[in-house]
Protein backbone atom coordinates (compact mmCIF):
# COMPACT_ATOMS: atom_id res chain seq x y z
CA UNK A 1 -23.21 -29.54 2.66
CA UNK A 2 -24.77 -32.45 1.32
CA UNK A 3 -25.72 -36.13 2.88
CA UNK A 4 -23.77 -39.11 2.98
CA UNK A 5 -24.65 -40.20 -0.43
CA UNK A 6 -23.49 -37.32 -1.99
CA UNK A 7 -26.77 -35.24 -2.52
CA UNK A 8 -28.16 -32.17 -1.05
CA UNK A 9 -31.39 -31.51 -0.28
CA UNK A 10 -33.78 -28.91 -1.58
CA UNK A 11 -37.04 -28.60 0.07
CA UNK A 12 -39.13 -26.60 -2.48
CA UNK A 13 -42.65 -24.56 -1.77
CA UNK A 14 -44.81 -26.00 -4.11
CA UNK A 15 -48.20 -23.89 -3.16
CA UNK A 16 -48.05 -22.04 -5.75
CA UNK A 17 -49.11 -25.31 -8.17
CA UNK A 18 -51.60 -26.25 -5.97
CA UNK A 19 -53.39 -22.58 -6.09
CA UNK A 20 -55.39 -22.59 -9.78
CA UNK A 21 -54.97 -18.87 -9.68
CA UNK A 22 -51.38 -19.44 -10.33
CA UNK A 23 -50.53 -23.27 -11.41
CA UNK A 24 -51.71 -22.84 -14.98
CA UNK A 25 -50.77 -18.93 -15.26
CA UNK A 26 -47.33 -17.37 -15.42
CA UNK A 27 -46.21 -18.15 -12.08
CA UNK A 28 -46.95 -21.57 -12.38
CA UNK A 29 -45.42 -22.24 -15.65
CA UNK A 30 -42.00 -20.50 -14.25
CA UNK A 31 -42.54 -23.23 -11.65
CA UNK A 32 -42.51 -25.81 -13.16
CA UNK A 33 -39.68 -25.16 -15.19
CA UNK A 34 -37.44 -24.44 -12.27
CA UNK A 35 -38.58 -28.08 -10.84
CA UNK A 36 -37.89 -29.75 -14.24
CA UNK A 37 -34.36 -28.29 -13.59
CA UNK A 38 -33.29 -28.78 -10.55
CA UNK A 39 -34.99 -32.79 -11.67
CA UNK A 40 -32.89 -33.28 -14.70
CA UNK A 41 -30.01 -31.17 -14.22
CA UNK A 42 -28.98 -32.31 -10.93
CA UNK A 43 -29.42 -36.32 -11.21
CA UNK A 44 -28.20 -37.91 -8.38
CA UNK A 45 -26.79 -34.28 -6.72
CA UNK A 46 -29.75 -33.15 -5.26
CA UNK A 47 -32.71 -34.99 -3.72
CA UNK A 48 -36.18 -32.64 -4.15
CA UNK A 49 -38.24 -32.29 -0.91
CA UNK A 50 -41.85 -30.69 -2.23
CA UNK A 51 -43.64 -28.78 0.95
CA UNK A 52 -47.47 -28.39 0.25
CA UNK A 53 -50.02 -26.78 2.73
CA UNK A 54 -52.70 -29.73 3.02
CA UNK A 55 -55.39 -27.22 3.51
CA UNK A 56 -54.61 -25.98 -0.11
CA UNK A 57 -56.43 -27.86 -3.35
CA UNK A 58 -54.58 -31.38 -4.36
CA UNK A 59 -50.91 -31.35 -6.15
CA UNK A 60 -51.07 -32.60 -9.56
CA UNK A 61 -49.66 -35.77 -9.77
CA UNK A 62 -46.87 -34.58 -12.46
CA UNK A 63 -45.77 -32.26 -10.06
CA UNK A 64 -45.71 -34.78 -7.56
CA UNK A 65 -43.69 -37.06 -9.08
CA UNK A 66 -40.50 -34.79 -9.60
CA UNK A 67 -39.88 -34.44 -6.15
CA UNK A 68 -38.45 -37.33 -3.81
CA UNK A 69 -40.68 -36.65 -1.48
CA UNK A 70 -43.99 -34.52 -0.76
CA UNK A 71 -44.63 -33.09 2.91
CA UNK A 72 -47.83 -32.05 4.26
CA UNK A 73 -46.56 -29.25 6.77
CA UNK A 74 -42.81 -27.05 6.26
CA UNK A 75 -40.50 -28.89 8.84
CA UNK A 76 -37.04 -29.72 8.05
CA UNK A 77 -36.52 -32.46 9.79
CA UNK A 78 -34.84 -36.38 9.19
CA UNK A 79 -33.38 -35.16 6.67
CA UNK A 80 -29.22 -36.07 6.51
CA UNK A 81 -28.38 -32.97 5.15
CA UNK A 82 -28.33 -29.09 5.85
CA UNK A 83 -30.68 -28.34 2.93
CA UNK A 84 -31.62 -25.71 0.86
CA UNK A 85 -34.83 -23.85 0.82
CA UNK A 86 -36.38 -22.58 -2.35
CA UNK A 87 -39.78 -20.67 -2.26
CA UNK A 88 -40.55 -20.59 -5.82
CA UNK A 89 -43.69 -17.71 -4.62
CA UNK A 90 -43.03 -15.81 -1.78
CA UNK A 91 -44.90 -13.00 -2.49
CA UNK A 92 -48.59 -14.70 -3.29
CA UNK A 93 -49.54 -17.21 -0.37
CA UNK A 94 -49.05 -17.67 3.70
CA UNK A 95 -45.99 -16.47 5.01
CA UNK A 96 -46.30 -18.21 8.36
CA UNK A 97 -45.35 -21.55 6.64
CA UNK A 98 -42.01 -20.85 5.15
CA UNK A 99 -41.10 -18.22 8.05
CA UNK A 100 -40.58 -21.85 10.04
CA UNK A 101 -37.59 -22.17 8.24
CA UNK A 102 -36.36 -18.83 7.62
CA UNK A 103 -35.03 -19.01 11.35
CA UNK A 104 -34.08 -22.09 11.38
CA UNK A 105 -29.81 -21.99 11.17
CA UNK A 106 -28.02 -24.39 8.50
CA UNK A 107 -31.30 -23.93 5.74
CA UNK A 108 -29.38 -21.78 3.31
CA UNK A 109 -33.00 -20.21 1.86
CA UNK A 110 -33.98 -18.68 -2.17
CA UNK A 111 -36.96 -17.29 -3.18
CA UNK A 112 -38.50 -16.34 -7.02
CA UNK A 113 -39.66 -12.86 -7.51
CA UNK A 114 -41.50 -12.07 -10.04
CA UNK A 115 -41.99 -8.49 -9.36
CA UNK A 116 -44.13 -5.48 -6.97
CA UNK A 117 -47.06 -4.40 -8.91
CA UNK A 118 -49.45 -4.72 -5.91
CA UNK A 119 -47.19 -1.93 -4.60
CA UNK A 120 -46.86 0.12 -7.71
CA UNK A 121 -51.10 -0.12 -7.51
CA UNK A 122 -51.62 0.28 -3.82
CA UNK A 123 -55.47 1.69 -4.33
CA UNK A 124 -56.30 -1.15 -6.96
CA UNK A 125 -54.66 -4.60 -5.51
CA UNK A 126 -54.16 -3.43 -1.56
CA UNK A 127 -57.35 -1.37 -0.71
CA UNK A 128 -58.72 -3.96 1.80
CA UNK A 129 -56.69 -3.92 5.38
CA UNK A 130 -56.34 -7.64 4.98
CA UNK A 131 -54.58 -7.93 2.04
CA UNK A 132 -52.41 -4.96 2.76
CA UNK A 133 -51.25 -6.57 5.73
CA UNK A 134 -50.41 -9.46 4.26
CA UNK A 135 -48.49 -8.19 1.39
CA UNK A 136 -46.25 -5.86 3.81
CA UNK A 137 -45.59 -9.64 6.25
CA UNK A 138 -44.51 -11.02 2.84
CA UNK A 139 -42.20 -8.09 1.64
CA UNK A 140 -41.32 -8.11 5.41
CA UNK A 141 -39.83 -11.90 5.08
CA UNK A 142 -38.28 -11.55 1.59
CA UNK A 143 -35.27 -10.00 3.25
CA UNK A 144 -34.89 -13.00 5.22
CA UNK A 145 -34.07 -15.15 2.14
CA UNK A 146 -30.38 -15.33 1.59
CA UNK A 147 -30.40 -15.49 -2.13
CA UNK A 148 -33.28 -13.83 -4.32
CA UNK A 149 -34.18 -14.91 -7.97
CA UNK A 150 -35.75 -11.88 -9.79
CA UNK A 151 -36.89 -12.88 -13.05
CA UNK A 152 -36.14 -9.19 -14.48
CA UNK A 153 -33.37 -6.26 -14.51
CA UNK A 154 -36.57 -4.26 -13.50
CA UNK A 155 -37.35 -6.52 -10.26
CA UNK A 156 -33.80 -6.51 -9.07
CA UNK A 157 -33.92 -2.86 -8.91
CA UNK A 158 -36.72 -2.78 -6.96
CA UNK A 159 -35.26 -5.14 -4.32
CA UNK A 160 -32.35 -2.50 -4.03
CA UNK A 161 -34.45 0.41 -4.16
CA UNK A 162 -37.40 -1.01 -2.22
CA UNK A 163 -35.43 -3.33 0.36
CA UNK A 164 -31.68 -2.28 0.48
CA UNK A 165 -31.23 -6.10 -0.67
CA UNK A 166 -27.44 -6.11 -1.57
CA UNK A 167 -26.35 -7.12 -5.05
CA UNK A 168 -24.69 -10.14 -4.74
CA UNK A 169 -27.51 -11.45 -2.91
CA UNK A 170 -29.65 -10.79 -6.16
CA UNK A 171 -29.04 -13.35 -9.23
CA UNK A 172 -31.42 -12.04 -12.07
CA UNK A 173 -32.96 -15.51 -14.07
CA UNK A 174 -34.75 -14.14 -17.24
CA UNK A 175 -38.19 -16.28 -17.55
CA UNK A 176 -38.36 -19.75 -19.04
CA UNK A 177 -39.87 -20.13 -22.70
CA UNK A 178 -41.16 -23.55 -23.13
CA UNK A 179 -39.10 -25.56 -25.73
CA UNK A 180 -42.48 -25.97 -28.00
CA UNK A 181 -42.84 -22.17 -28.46
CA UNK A 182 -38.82 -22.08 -29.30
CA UNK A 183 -39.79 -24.53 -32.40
CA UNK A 184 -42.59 -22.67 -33.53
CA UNK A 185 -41.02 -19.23 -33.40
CA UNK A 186 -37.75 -20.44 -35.52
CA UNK A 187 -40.33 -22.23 -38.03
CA UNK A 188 -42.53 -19.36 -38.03
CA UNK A 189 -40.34 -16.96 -40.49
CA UNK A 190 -40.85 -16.74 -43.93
CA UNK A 191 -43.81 -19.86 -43.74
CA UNK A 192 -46.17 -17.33 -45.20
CA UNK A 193 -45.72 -14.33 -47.54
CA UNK A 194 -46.20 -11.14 -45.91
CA UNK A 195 -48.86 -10.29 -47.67
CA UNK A 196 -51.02 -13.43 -47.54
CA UNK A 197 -54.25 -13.12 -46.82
CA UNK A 198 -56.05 -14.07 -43.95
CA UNK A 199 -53.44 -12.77 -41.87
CA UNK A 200 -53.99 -13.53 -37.79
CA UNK A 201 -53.13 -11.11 -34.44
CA UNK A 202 -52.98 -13.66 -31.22
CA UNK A 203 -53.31 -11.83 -28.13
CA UNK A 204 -52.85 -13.62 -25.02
CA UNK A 205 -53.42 -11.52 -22.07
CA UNK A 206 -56.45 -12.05 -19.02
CA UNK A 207 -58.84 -10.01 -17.39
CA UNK A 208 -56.71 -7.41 -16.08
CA UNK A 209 -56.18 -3.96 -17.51
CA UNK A 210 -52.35 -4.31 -17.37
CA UNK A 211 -52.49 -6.57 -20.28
CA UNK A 212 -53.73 -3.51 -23.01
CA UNK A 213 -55.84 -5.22 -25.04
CA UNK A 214 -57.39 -2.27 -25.26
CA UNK A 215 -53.90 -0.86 -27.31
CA UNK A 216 -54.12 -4.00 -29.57
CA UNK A 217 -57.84 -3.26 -30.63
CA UNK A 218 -56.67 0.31 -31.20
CA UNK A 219 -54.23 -0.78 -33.33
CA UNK A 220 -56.35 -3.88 -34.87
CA UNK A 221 -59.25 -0.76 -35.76
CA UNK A 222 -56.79 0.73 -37.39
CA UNK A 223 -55.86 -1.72 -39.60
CA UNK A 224 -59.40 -2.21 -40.62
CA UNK A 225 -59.55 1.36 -41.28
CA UNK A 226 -57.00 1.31 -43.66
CA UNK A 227 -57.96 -1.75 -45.67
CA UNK A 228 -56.25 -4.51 -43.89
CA UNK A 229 -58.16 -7.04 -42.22
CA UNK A 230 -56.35 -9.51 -40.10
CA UNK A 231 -58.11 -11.71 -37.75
CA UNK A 232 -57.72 -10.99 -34.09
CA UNK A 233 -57.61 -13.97 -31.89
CA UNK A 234 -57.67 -13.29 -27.89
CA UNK A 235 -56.91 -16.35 -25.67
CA UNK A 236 -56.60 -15.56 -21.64
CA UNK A 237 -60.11 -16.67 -20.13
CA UNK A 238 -61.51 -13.86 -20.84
CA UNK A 239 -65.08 -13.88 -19.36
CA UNK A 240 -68.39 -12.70 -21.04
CA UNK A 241 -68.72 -9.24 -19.99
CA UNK A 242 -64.96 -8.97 -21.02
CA UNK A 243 -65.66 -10.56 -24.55
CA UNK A 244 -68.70 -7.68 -24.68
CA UNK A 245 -67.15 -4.43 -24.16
CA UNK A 246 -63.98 -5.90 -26.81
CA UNK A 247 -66.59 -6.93 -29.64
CA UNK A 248 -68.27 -2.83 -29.33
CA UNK A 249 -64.82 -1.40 -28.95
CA UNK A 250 -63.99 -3.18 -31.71
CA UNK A 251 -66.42 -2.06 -33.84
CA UNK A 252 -67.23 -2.73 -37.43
CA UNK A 253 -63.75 -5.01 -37.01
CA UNK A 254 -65.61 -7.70 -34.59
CA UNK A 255 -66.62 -9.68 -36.91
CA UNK A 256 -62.68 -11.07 -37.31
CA UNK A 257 -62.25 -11.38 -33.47
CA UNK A 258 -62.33 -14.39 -32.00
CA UNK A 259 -62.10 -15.52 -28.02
CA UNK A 260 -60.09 -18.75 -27.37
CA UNK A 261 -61.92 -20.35 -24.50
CA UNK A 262 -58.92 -22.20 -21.94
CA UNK A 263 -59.54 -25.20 -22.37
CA UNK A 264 -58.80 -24.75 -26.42
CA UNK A 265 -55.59 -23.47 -25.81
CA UNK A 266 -52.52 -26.19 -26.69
CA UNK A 267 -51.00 -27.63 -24.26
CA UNK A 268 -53.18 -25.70 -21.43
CA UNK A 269 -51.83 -26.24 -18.01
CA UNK A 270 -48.77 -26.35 -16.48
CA UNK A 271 -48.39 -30.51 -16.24
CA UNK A 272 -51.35 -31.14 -18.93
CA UNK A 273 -50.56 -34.05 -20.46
CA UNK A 274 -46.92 -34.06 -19.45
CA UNK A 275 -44.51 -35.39 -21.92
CA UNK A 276 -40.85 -34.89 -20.84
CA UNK A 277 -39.65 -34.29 -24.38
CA UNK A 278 -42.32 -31.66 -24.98
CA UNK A 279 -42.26 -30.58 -21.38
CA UNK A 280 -38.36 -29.19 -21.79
CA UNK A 281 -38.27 -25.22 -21.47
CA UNK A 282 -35.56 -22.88 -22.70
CA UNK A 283 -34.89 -19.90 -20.23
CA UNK A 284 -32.46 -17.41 -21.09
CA UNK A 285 -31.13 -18.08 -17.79
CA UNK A 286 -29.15 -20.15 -15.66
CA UNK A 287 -30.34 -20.63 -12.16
CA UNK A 288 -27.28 -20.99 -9.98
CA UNK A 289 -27.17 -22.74 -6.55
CA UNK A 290 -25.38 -20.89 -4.35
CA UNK A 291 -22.98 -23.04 -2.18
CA UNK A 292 -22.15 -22.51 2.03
CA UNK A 293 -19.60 -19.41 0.73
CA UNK A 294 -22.64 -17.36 -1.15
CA UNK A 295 -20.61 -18.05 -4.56
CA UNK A 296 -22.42 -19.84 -7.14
């Protein structure tokens, strides 16, 4: 239903960009992009109510400024409509918060998920009691939301498998390529001959062992080994003990590799130096709003 002036109104969790672990990672950029949407694509049919936990670092001011309004605490109240919820992280911060409107009837309620690998890698991400309980109050609410947002095939199988979520509750998204990459992919063929020389590998991965860099320097040894010898760059904040063990697996090839530190990286952070024009994404997806009926 929507308000007397014609607009409905989305209150969105926003915690996720003020957490650095996630605003200026995957997560975050996904974020951000979904924001930007439901900003530009719903002018004057939606009014964007951002819900931040006050205890949490600042909101960026970008951020900020997409959303009608900012809230220091998850209520739904004065507002003239029966809004829409939209957790863009459900699986990565408090679930206390947003359970305040989970119960709450007339909030039709969405979540993001991104996917279950703390469950796939119970030993590695949930060995403390802590953090297991918290994960299993979190998959415990995402049944609660009425519409879910996987960003994969593989994700939406794991809500059926894992929680008996029915399909048409389940609207897979794809995830959102920022317009800039778009340009430089479909400049990128046939710029350079194939076999130029000073050919370059980017890598961009992180600190985490589910990223393989190990594979790529495999493969980038290899290529050495048989004559080529194609610079490997590796951007993902890698720190110095990281940076180490690469450069002695790497061999007699280190002397091509090369670290990106963050703060080189173009166009670092989510709402760095935010320019709407370069700020447009491209997602392979269309996020649909679900109206009072559960059809999009």
């Amino acid at each position: 239903m929507a308000d007397r002036a014609g607009r409905t109104d989305v209150l969105v969790d926003l915690r996720c960009l003020q957490d650095p672990l996630y605003a200026d990672r995957g997560i975050g950029s996904h974020a951000g992009f979904l924001i930007d949407v439901l900003r530009e694509r719903s002018v004057g049919r939606l009014r964007i109510v951002g819900l931040v936990d006050p205890a949490a670092p600042p909101l960026h001011a970008a951020a900020a400024e997409a959303c009608d309004e900012v809230r220091g605490a998850f209520v739904a109240d004065a507002l003239d409509s029966h809004p829409v919820f939209l957790a863009l992280s459900p699986m990565t911060h408090d679930t206390t918060l947003p359970a305040r409107l989970l119960d709450r009837p007339g909030i039709r309620s969405a979540a993001v998920v991104y996917d279950f690998i703390p469950a796939a890698f119970p030993d590695r991400y949930l060995a403390d009691r802590q953090t297991l309980f918290r994960y299993a109050a979190a998959c415990e609410w995402l049944s609660a939301y009425d519409v879910l947002f996987p960003i994969s095939a593989h994700a939406a199988g794991e809500l059926g498998d894992r929680f008996d979520v029915a399909a048409d509750r389940i609207q897979v998204t794809g995830v959102a390529l920022r317009e800039a990459f778009g340009r430089r992919l479909a400049g990128a063929a046939g710029r350079r001959p194939a076999a130029a020389r000073d050919e370059t590998v980017l890598f961009v991965g992180g600190p985490d062992d589910r990223k393989n860099l190990d594979v790529v320097v495999a493969a980038y040894r290899e290529l050495h080994a048989r004559g080529r010898r194609p610079q490997l760059v590796v951007a993902g904040g890698y720190p110095e003990d990281w940076q180490r063990r690469v450069r002695s697996a790497c061999g007699h090839a280190a002397d091509r590799l090369v670290f990106l530190d963050r703060d080189r990286l173009p166009g670092r952070g989510v709402f760095a130096a935010r320019d709407r024009g370069d700020r447009q994404r491209r997602a392979g997806h269309r996020l649909r709003h679900p109206g009072p009926s559960g059809t999009a």
